[in-house]
Protein backbone atom coordinates (compact mmCIF):
# COMPACT_ATOMS: atom_id res chain seq x y z
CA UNK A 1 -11.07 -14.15 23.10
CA UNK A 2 -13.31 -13.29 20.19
CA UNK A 3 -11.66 -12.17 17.15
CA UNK A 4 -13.87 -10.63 13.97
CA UNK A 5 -12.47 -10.02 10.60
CA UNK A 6 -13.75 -7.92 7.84
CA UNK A 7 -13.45 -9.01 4.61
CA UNK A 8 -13.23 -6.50 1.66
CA UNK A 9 -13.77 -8.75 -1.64
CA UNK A 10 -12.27 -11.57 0.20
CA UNK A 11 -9.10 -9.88 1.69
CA UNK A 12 -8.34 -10.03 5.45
CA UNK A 13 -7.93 -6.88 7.66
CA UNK A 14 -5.18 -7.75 10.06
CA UNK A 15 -5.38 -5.54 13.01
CA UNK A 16 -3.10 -2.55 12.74
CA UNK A 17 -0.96 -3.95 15.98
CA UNK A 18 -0.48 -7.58 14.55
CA UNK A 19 3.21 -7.91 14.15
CA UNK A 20 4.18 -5.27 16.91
CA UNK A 21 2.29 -7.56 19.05
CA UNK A 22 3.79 -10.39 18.35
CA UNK A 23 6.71 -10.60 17.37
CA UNK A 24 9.64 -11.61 19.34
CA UNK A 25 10.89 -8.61 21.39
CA UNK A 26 14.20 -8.12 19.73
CA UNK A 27 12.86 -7.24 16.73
CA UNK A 28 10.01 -5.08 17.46
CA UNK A 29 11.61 -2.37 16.40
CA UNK A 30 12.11 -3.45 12.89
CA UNK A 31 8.36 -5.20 12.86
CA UNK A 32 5.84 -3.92 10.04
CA UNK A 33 3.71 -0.90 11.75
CA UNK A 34 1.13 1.15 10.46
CA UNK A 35 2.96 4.70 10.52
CA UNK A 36 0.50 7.77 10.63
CA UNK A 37 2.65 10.64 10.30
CA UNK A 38 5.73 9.30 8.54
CA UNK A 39 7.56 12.85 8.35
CA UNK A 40 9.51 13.13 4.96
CA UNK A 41 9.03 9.44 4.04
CA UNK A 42 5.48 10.32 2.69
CA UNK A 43 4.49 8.38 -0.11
CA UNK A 44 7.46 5.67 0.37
CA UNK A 45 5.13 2.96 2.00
CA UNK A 46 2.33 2.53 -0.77
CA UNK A 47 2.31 0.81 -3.99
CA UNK A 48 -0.63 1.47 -5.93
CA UNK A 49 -1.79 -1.99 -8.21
CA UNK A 50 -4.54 -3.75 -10.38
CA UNK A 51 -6.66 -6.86 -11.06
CA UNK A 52 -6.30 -6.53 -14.89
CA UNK A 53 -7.83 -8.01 -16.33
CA UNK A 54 -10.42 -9.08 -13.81
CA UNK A 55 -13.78 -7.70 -14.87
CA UNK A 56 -13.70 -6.08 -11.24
CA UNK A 57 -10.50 -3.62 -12.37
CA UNK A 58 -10.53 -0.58 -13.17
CA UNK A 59 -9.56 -1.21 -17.09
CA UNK A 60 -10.00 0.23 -19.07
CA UNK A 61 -10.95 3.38 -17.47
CA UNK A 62 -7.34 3.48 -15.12
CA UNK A 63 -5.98 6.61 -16.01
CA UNK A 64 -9.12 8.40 -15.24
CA UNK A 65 -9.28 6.37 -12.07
CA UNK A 66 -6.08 7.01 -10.83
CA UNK A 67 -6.16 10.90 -11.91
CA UNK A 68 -9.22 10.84 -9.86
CA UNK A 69 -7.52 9.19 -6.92
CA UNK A 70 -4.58 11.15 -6.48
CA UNK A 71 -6.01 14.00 -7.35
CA UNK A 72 -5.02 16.33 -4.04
CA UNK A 73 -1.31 13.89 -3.72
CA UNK A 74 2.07 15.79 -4.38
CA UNK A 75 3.70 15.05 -8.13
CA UNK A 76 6.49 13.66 -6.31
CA UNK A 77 4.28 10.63 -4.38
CA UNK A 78 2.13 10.09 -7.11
CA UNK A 79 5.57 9.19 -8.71
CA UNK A 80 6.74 6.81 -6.04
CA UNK A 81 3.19 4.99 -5.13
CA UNK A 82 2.70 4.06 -8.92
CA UNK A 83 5.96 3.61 -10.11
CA UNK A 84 9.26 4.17 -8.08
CA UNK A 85 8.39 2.05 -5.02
CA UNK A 86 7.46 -1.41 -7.11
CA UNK A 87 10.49 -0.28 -9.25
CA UNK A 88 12.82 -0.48 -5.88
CA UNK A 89 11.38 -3.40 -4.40
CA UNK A 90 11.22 -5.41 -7.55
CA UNK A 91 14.31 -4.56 -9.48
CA UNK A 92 12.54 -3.10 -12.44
CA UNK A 93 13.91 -0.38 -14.61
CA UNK A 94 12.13 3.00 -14.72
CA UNK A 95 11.73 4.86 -18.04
């Protein structure tokens, strides 16, 4: 079996199926899956991030970038992909 990866800036691009397909069967249903209608959960599965300071980030232009970016994305997700969601995973206060 042939397998080809694409690299973007040397990051891997696991196939969307990876862990469904193989993990163990009893836990299939709690594998990670690539959801593309995720109902009222929009906006719960991203984190947004940075390479600062890399010269490849965005810095020192981020706001614009991100205004840019999430331009047409509900107050509410905006919220939660650049804030709430690394706030919940990682313990961090909010202010």
């Amino acid at each position: 079996m042939t397998y080809k990866i694409i690299s973007a800036d040397s990051h891997m691009c696991e196939p969307p199926t990876l862990w469904v397909d193989r993990i163990d069967r009893r836990f299939r249903d709690q594998a990670p899956r690539v959801v593309k209608d995720p109902g009222d959960k929009k906006g719960h599965f991203f984190m947004w991030s940075t390479d600062y300071p890399h010269q490849a980030s965005t810095f020192p232009h981020t706001q614009e970038t991100l205004e840019k970016a999430f331009q047409d994305v509900p107050e509410a997700d905006k919220h939660k992909i650049t804030r709430d969601n690394a706030s919940k995973l990682y313990g961090l206060p909010v202010e």
